[in-house]
Protein backbone atom coordinates (compact mmCIF):
# COMPACT_ATOMS: atom_id res chain seq x y z
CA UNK A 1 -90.26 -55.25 -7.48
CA UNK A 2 -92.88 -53.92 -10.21
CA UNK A 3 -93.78 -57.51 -10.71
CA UNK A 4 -97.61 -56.96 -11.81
CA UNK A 5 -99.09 -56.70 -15.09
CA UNK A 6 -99.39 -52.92 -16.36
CA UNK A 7 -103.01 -53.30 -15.99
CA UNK A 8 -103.23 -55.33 -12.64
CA UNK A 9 -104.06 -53.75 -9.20
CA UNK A 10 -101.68 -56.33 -7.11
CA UNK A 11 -100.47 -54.98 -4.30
CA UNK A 12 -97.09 -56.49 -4.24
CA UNK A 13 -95.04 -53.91 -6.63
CA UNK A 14 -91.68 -53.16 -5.03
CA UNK A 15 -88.38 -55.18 -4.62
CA UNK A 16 -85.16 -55.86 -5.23
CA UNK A 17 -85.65 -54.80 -9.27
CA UNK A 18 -86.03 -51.14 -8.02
CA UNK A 19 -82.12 -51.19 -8.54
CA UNK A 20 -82.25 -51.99 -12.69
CA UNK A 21 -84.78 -49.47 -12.85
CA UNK A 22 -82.78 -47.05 -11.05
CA UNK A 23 -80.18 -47.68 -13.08
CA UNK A 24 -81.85 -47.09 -16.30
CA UNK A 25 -83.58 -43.84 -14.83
CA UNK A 26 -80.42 -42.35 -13.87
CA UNK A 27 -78.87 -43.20 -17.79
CA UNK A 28 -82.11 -41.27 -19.05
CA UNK A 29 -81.95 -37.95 -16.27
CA UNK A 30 -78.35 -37.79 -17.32
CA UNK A 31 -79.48 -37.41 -21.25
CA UNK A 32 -82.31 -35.90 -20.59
CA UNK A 33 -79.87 -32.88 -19.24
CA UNK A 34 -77.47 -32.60 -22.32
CA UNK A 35 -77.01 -29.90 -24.07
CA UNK A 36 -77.80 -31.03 -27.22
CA UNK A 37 -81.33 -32.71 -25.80
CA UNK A 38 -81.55 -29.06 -24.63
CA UNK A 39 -81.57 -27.29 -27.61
CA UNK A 40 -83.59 -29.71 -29.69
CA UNK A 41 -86.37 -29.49 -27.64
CA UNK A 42 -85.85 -25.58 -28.47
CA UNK A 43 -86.25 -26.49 -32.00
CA UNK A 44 -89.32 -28.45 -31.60
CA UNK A 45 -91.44 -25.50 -30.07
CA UNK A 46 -90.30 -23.40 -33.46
CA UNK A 47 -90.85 -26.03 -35.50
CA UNK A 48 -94.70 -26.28 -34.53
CA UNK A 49 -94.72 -22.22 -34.42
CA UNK A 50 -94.01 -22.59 -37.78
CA UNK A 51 -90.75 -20.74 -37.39
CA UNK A 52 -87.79 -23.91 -37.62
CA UNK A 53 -85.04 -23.51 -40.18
CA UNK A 54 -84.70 -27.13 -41.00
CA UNK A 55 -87.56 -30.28 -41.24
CA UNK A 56 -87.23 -32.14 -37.86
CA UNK A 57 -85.97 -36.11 -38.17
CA UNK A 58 -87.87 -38.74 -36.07
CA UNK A 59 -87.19 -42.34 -37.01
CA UNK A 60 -90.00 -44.15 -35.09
CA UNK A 61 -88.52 -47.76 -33.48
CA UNK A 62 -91.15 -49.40 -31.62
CA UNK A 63 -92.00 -51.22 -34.90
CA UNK A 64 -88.77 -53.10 -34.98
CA UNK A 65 -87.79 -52.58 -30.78
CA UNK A 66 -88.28 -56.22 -30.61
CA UNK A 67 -84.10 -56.64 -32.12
CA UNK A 68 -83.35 -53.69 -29.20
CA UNK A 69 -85.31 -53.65 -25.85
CA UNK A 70 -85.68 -57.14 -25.12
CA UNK A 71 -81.99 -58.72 -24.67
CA UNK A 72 -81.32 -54.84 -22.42
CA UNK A 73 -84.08 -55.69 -19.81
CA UNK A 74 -83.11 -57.45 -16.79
CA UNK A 75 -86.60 -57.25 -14.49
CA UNK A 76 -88.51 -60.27 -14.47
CA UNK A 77 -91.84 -59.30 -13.28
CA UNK A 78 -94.70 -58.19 -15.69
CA UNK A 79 -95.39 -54.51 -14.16
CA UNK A 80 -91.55 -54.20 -13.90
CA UNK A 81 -90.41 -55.16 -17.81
CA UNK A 82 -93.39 -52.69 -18.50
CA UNK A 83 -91.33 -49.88 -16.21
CA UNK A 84 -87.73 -50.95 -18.27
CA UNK A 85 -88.83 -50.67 -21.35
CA UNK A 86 -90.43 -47.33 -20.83
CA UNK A 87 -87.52 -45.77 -19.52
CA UNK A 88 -85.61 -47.43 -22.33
CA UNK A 89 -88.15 -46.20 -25.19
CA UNK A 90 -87.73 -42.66 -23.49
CA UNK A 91 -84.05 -42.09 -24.04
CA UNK A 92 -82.97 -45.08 -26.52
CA UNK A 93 -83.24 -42.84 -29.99
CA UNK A 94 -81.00 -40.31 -28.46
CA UNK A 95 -78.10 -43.03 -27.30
CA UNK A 96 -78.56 -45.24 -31.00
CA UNK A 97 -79.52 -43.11 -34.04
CA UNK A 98 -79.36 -39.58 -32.88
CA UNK A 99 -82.29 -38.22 -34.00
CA UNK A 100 -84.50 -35.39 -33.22
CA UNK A 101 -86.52 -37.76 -30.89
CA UNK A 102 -85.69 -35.84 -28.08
CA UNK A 103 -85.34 -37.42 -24.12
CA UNK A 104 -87.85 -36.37 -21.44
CA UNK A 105 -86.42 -35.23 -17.80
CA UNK A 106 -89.46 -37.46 -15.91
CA UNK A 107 -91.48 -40.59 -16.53
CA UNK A 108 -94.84 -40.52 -18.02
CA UNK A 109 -97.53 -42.16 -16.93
CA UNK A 110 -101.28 -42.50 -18.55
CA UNK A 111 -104.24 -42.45 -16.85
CA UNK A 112 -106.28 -46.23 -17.43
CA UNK A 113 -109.23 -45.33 -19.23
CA UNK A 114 -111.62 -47.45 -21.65
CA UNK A 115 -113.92 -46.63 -24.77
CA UNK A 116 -115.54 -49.14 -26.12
CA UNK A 117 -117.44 -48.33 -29.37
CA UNK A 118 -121.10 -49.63 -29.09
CA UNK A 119 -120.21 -51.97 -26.10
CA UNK A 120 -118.34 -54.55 -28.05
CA UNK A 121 -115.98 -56.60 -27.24
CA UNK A 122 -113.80 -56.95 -30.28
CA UNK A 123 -112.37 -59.97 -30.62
CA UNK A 124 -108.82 -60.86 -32.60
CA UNK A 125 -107.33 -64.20 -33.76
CA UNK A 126 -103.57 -64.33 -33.76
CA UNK A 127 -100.89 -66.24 -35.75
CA UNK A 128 -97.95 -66.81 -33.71
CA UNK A 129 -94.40 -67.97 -35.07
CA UNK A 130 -93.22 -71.37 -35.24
CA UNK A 131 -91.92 -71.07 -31.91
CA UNK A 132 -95.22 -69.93 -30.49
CA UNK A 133 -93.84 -66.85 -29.51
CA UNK A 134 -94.08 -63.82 -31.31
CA UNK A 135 -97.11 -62.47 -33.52
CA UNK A 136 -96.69 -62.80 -37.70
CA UNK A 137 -100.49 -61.91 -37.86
CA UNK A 138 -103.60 -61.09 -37.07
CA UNK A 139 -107.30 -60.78 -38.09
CA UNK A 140 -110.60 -59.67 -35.99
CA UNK A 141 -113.51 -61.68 -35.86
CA UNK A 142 -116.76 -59.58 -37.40
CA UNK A 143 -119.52 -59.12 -34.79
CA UNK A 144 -121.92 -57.52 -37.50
CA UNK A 145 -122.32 -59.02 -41.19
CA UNK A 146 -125.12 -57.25 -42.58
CA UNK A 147 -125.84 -53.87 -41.35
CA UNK A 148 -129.63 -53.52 -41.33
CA UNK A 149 -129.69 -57.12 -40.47
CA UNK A 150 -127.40 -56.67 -37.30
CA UNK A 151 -127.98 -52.83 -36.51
CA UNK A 152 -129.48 -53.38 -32.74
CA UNK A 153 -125.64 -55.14 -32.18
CA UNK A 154 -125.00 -51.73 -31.54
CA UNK A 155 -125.73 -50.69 -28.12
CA UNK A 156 -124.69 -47.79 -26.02
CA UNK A 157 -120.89 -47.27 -25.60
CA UNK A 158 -118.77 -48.25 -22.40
CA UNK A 159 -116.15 -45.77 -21.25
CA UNK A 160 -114.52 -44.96 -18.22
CA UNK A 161 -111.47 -44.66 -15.99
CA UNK A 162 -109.58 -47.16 -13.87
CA UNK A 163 -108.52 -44.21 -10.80
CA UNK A 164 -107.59 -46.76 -8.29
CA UNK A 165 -105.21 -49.18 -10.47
CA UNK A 166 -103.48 -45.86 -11.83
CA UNK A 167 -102.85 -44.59 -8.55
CA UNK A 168 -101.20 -48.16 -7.14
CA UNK A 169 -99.33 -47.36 -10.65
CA UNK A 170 -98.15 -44.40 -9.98
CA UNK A 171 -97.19 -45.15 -6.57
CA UNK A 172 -95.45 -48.11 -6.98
CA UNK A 173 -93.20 -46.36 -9.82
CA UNK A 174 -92.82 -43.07 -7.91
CA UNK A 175 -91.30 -45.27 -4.66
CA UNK A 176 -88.80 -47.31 -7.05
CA UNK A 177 -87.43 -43.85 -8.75
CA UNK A 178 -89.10 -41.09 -7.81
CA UNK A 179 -86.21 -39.41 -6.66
CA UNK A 180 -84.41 -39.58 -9.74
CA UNK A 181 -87.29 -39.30 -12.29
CA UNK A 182 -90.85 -37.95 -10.57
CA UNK A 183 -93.61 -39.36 -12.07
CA UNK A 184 -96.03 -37.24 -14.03
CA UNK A 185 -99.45 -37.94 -14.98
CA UNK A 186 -99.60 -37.09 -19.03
CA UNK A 187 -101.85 -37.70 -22.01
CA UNK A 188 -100.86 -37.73 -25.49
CA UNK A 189 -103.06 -36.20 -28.09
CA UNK A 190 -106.83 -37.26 -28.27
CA UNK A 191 -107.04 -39.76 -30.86
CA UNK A 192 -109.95 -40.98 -33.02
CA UNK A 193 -110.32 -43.44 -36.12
CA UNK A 194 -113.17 -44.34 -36.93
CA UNK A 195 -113.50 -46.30 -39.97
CA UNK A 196 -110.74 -48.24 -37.96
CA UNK A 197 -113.18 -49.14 -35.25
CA UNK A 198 -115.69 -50.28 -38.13
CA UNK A 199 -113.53 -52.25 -39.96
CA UNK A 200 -112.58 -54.32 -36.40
CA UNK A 201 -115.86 -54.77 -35.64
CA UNK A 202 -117.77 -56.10 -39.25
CA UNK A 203 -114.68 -56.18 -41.57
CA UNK A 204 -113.49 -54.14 -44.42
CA UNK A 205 -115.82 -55.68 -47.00
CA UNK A 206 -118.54 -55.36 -45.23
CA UNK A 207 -118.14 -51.84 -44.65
CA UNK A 208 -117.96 -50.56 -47.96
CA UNK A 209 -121.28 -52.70 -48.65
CA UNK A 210 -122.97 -51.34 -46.05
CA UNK A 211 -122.28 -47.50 -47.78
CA UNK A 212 -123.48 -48.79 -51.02
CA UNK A 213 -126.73 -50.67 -49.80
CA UNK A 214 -127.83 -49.13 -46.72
CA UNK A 215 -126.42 -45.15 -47.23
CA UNK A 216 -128.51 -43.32 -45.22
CA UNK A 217 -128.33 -46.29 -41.86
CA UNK A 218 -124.23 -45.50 -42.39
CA UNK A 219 -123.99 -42.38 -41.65
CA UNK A 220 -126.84 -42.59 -39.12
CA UNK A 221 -124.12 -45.34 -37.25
CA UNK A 222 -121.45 -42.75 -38.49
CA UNK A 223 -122.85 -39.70 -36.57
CA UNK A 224 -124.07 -41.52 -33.32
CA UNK A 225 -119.45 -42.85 -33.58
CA UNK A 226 -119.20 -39.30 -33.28
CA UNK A 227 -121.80 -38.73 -30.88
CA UNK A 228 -120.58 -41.28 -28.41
CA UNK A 229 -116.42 -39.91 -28.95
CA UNK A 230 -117.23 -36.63 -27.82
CA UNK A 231 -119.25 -37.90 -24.95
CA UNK A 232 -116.40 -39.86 -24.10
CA UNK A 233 -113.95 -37.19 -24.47
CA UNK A 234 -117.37 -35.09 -22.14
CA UNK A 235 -115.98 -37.54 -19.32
CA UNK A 236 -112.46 -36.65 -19.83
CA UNK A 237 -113.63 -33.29 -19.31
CA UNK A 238 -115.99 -33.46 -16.17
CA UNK A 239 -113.18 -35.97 -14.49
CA UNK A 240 -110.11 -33.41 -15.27
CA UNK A 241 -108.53 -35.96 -16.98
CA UNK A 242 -107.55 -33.95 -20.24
CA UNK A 243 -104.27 -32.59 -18.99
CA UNK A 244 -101.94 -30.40 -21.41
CA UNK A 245 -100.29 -31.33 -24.65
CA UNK A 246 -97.50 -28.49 -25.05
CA UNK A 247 -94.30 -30.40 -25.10
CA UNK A 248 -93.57 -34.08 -24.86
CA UNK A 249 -96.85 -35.57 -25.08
CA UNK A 250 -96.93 -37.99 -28.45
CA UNK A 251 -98.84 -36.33 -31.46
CA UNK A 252 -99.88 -39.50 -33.09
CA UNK A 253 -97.84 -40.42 -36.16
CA UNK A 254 -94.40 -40.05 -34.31
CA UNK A 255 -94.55 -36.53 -33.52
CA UNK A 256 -94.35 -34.31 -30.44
CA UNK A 257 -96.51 -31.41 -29.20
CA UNK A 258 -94.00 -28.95 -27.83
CA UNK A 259 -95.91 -25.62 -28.49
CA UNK A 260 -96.79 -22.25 -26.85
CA UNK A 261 -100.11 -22.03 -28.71
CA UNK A 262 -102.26 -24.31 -26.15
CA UNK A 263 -102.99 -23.81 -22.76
CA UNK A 264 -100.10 -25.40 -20.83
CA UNK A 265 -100.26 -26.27 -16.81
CA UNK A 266 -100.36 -23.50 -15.04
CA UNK A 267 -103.55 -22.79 -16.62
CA UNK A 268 -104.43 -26.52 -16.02
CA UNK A 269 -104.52 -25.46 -12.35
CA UNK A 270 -106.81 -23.04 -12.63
CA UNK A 271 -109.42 -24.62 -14.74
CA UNK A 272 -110.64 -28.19 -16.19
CA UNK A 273 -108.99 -28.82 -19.32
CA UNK A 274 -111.78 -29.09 -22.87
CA UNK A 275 -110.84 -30.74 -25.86
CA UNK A 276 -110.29 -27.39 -27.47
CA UNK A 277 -107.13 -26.50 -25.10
CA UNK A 278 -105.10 -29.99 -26.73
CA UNK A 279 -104.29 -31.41 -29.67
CA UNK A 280 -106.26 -33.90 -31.40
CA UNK A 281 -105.28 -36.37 -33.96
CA UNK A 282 -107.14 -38.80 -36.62
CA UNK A 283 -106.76 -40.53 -39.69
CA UNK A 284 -109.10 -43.29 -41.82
CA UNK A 285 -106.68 -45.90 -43.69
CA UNK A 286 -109.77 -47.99 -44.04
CA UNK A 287 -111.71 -45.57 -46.38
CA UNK A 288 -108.63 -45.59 -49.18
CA UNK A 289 -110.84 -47.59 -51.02
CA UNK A 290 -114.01 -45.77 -52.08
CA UNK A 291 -113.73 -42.47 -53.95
CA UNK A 292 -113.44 -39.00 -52.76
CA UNK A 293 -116.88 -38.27 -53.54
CA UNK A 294 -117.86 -40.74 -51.50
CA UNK A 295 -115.64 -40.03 -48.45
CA UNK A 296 -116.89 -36.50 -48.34
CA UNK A 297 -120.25 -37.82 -48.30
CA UNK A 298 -120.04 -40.95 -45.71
CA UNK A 299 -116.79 -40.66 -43.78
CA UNK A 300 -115.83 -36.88 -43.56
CA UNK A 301 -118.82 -35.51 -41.72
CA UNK A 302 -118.26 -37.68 -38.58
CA UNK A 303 -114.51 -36.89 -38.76
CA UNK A 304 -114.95 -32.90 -38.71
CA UNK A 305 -117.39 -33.09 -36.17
CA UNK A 306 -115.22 -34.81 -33.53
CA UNK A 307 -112.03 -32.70 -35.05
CA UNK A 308 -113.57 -29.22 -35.10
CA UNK A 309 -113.59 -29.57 -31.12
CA UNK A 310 -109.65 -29.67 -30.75
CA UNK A 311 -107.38 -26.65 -30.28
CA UNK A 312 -104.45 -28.22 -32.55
CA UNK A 313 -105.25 -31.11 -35.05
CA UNK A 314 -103.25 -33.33 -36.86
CA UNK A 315 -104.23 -35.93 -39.75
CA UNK A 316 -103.23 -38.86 -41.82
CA UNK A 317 -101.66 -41.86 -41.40
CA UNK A 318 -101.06 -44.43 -44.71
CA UNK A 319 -103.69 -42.98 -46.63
CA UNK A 320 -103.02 -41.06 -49.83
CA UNK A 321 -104.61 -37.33 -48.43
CA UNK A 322 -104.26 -35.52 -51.70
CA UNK A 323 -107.71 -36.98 -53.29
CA UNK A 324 -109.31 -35.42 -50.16
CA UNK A 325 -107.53 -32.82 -49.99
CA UNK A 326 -109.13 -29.77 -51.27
CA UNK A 327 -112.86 -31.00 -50.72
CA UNK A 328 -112.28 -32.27 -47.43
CA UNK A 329 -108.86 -32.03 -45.58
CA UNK A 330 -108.14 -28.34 -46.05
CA UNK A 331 -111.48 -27.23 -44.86
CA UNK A 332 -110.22 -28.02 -40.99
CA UNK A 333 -108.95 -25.09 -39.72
CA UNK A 334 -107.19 -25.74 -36.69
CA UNK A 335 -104.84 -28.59 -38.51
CA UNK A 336 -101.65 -27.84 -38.49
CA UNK A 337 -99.73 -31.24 -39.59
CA UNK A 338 -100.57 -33.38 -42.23
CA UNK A 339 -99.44 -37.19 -43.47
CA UNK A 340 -97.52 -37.12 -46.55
CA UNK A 341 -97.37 -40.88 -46.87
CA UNK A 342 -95.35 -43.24 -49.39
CA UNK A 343 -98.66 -43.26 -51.10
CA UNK A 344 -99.47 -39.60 -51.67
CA UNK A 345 -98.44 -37.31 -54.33
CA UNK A 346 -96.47 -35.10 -52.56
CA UNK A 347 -95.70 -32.86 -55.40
CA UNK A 348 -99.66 -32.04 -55.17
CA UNK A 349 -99.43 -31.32 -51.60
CA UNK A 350 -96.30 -29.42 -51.52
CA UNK A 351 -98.33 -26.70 -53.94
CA UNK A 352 -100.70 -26.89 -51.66
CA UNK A 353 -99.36 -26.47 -48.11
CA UNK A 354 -96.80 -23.57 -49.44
CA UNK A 355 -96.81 -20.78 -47.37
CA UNK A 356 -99.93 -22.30 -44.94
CA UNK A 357 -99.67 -22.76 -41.03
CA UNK A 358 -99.71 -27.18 -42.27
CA UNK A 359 -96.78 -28.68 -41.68
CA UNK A 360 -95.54 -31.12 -44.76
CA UNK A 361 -95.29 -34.24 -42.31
CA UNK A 362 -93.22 -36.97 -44.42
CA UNK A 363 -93.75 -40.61 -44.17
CA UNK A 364 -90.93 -41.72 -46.63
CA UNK A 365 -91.38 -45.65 -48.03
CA UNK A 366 -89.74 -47.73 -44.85
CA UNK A 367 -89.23 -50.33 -47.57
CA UNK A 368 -85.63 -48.35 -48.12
CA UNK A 369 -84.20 -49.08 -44.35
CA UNK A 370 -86.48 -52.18 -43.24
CA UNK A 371 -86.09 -54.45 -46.65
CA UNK A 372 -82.79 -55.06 -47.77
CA UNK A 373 -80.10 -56.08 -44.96
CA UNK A 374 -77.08 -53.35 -46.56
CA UNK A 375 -78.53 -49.65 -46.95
CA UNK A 376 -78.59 -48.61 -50.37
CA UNK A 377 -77.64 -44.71 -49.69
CA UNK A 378 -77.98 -43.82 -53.06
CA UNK A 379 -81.61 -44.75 -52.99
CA UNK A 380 -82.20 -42.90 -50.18
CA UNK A 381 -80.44 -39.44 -51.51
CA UNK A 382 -82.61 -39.72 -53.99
CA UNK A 383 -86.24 -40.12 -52.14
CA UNK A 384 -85.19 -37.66 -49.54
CA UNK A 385 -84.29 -34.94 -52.32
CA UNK A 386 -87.39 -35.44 -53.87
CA UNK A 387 -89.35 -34.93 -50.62
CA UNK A 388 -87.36 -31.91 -50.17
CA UNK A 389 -88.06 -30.36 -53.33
CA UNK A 390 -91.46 -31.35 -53.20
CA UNK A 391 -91.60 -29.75 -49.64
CA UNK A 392 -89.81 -26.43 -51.08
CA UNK A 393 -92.05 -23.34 -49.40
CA UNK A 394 -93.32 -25.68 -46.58
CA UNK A 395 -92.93 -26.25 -43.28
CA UNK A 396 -91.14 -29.83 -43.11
CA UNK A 397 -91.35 -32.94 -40.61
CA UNK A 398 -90.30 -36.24 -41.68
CA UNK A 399 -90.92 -39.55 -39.71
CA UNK A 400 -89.64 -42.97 -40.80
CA UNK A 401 -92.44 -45.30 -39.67
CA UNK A 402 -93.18 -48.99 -40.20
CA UNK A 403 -89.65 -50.59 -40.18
CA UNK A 404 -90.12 -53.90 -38.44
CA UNK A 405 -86.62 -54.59 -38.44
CA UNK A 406 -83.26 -53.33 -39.33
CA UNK A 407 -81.35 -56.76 -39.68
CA UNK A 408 -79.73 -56.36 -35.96
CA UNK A 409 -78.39 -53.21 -37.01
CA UNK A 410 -78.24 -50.37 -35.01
CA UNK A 411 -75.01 -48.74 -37.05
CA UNK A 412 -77.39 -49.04 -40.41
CA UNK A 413 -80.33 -47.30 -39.22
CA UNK A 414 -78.12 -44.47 -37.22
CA UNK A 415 -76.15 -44.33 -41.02
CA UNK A 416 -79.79 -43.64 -42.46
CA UNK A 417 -81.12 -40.47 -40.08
CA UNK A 418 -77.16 -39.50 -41.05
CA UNK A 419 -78.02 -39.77 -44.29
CA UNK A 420 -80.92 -37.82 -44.16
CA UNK A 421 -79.63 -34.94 -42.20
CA UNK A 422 -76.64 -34.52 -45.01
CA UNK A 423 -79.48 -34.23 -47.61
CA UNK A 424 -81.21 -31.29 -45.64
CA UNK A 425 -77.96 -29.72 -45.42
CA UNK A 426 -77.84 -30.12 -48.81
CA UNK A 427 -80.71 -29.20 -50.23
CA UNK A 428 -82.81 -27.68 -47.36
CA UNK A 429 -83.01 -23.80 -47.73
C-alpha cells in the first residue's frame, strides 16, 4: 500500500490498499468524463478570456473537509490517506454541491520543493482540542524582536527540490492507478506573500514598528524578500520545474487557470518554462493595518517587483483592496483577477473594474453558510444581489471561502451554491 508519509522516501509503498484507491479513481475518471464536467470546463477558458455569460460559482471545502473526507477514507497508511483524500478533493464538489469546481481526468502531483525565507526555521505552537486531536489554534514563535537589533538573523535563503522522493511519489501512485488515472506532474500558480512570511517570523506588532522606527532597514529587508523569491523562482527556471498553468492548475484563492493566453505544453516541450509564461498570485492580509500611503511606500514596491515577472497575475485575499486600489493595485498590468473580500467596498471596485480585462473575484461573508446551523436564504438573496449589482459591467467570479463547517450538512451547503445560481439567473445580465 501507499503507507508512507507524503513527504517520506520509504520504499515500501504498494499493497493491498491499491484496491480503495482504485476504487475512488475509477468514481473520479467516470465524472471527470460527464458531459456536464465537459462543458464547464468550456466555460472556464471563456470566463478567464473575459468572454463568459454568467460569474462562475466555486464554494471552496477544504476549510470544513474535516465533517466530509475523513469517515469516506478506508487506507490506513500515511502516504495512502494522503492518495484518498486527493482523489476525493478532486471530484467531491461535483458529486455534493454541484458547483462550477470542475473534476480533472488525471491525478496531480507537485514537485517537493522548499523556500525558506532567510534560512529560518519558523517555528509554531499549537492548541489542540480537548481530545488532543484536532487544531483550535495556533501562534508562531518570533525569531526577530527588534529589527536593527536582530537584522544579521537574516541570512541567505534555503531553497531547493526534493527530485528523488517525488519520483518514489510518483511511482508508487502511477503503479496503484496509473491505468485508470496517469499521473501528471503539475504546479499551481507561483505564489508569494510576503508580509505573511514577516509576520511568522517577528510577529505582527513588531512589524509595523519596525516601518515606523527603522524605515529605510524595512524596505532594505523588503527588497532583498524580493530578491531572494525571484532567485528562487531562477531555480524553478534553470531545473524546468515551472510547468504550464492553462487549465486545472489552482489559481490561489479557489480559482482555476484554464486559459489560451499562456504558453501551454506543447510549447513546454520545446523550451524551459519562465515565470512570465504562468500565472502568479499574491496577496498581504498582514499590511491591512497601516495606511495606504504607507503600503505604497513599504509593502508595494517588493510586491510589483516579484509580480511584474508573471504572464497572468492574480491578487487579494481578506484584505480590503479598494484603499490600494488606484495608487497601487491597478498599476499591475498583467492582473487579471482581483479579491473582492467581505471587507471591501465593492461598490468602489465594481466602478472601477467596469469594462477592464480584471475579473470582479467575490469573496462573499462565509459567516452566512458556516455560522448558523439552518440557512437563512433570505440573507443570502440579499448579499448575492448586492454583489451582482455591484459587479454590473464586470467580469464576475465568486468563491465562498473560509467555512469551517456546515453543521454535517451536505444538503445545506448544496441548497446555498443553488441559491446562488437562482440569483444569477435572476439578476445576472
Amino acid at each position: 500500500t501507499l503507507h508512507t508519509a507524503a513527504g517520506d522516501t520509504g520504499d515500501n509503498l504498494l499493497g493491498q490498499e491499491d484496491v480503495q484507491q482504485r476504487e475512488v479513481a475509477r468514481k473520479q475518471l467516470e465524472l471527470a468524463n460527464q458531459e456536464k464536467n465537459q462543458q464547464r470546463i468550456q466555460q472556464w477558458y471563456q470566463h478567464n478570456a473575459l468572454q463568459g455569460e454568467r460569474p462562475m460559482v466555486h464554494l471552496e471545502m477544504w476549510t470544513f473537509a474535516q465533517e466530509i473526507i475523513p469517515q469516506r477514507l478506508k487506507c490506513q497508511g500515511e502516504f495512502a490517506r494522503w492518495v484518498e483524500t486527493t482523489l476525493y478533493c478532486s471530484f467531491l464538489n461535483q458529486e455534493l454541491f454541484d458547483d462550477d469546481r470542475v473534476t480533472p481526468d488525471y491525478f496531480p502531483l507537485t514537485y517537493d520543493t522548499y523556500f525558506h525565507l532567510f534560512g529560518l526555521k519558523i517555528q509554531i505552537e499549537t492548541a489542540l482540542d480537548s481530545q488532543g486531536h484536532q487544531s483550535v489554534g495556533h501562534q508562531f514563535q518570533h525569531l526577530l524582536e527588534d529589527l536593527e537589533e536582530d537584522y544579521d538573523k537574516l541570512k541567505q535563503s534555503v531553497y531547493g527540490v526534493d527530485l528523488e522522493t517525488t519520483e518514489k511519489k510518483r511511482q508508487a501512485i502511477e503503479e496503484a492507478i496509473g491505468d485508470i488515472l496517469p499521473v501528471r506532474m503539475h504546479m499551481n500558480c507561483l505564489t508569494s506573500v510576503p508580509t505573511q512570511e514577516v509576520v511568522h517570523f517577528m510577529g505582527m506588532e513588531n512589524m509595523m514598528y519596525a516601518m515606523y522606527d527603522y524605515p529605510d532597514l524595512f524596505k532594505q529587508m523588503m527588497n532583498r524578500i524580493a530578491d531572494d523569491t525571484l532567485a528562487y523562482f531562477h531555480m524553478l527556471e534553470e531545473k524546468r520545474l515551472i510547468l504550464p498553468t492553462t487549465s486545472f492548475e489552482g489559481v490561489s484563492q479557489g480559482s482555476w487557470a484554464f486559459n489560451r493566453e499562456l504558453p501551454g505544453m506543447d510549447e513546454w516541450n520545446k523550451r524551459p518554462f519562465t515565470t512570465h509564461d504562468v500565472w502568479g498570485f499574491m496577496d498581504s492580509q498582514e499590511s491591512v493595518g497601516i495606511s495606504p500611503a504607507m503600503y505604497e511606500e513599504f509593502i508595494f514596491p517588493c510586491y510589483k517587483k516579484i509580480s511584474e515577472q508573471f504572464g497572468l497575475f492574480s491578487y487579494g485575499c481578506c484584505e480590503p483592496v479598494d484603499p490600494i486600489w488606484d495608487n497601487c493595485i491597478s498599476k499591475l498590468k498583467n492582473l487579471r483577477k482581483v479579491s473582492i473580500s467581505p471587507w471591501c467596498n465593492e461598490e468602489f471596485m465594481g466602478e472601477r473594474l467596469q469594462g477592464t480585462r480584471v475579473i470582479f473575484h467575490r469573496k462573499p461573508s462565509p459567516n452566512m453558510l458556516g455560522v448558523n446551523p439552518v440557512l437563512d436564504e433570505e440573507e443570502v438573496r440579499k448579499a448575492i444581489q448586492k454583489s451582482l449589482h455591484a459587479a454590473r459591467g464586470c467580469k464576475m467570479e465568486i468563491t465562498q471561502r473560509d467555512v469551517y463547517t456546515i453543521h454535517n450538512n451536505i444538503d445545506k451547503a448544496r441548497r446555498y451554491v443553488q441559491i446562488i445560481r437562482e440569483e444569477i439567473d435572476k439578476h445576472w445580465k
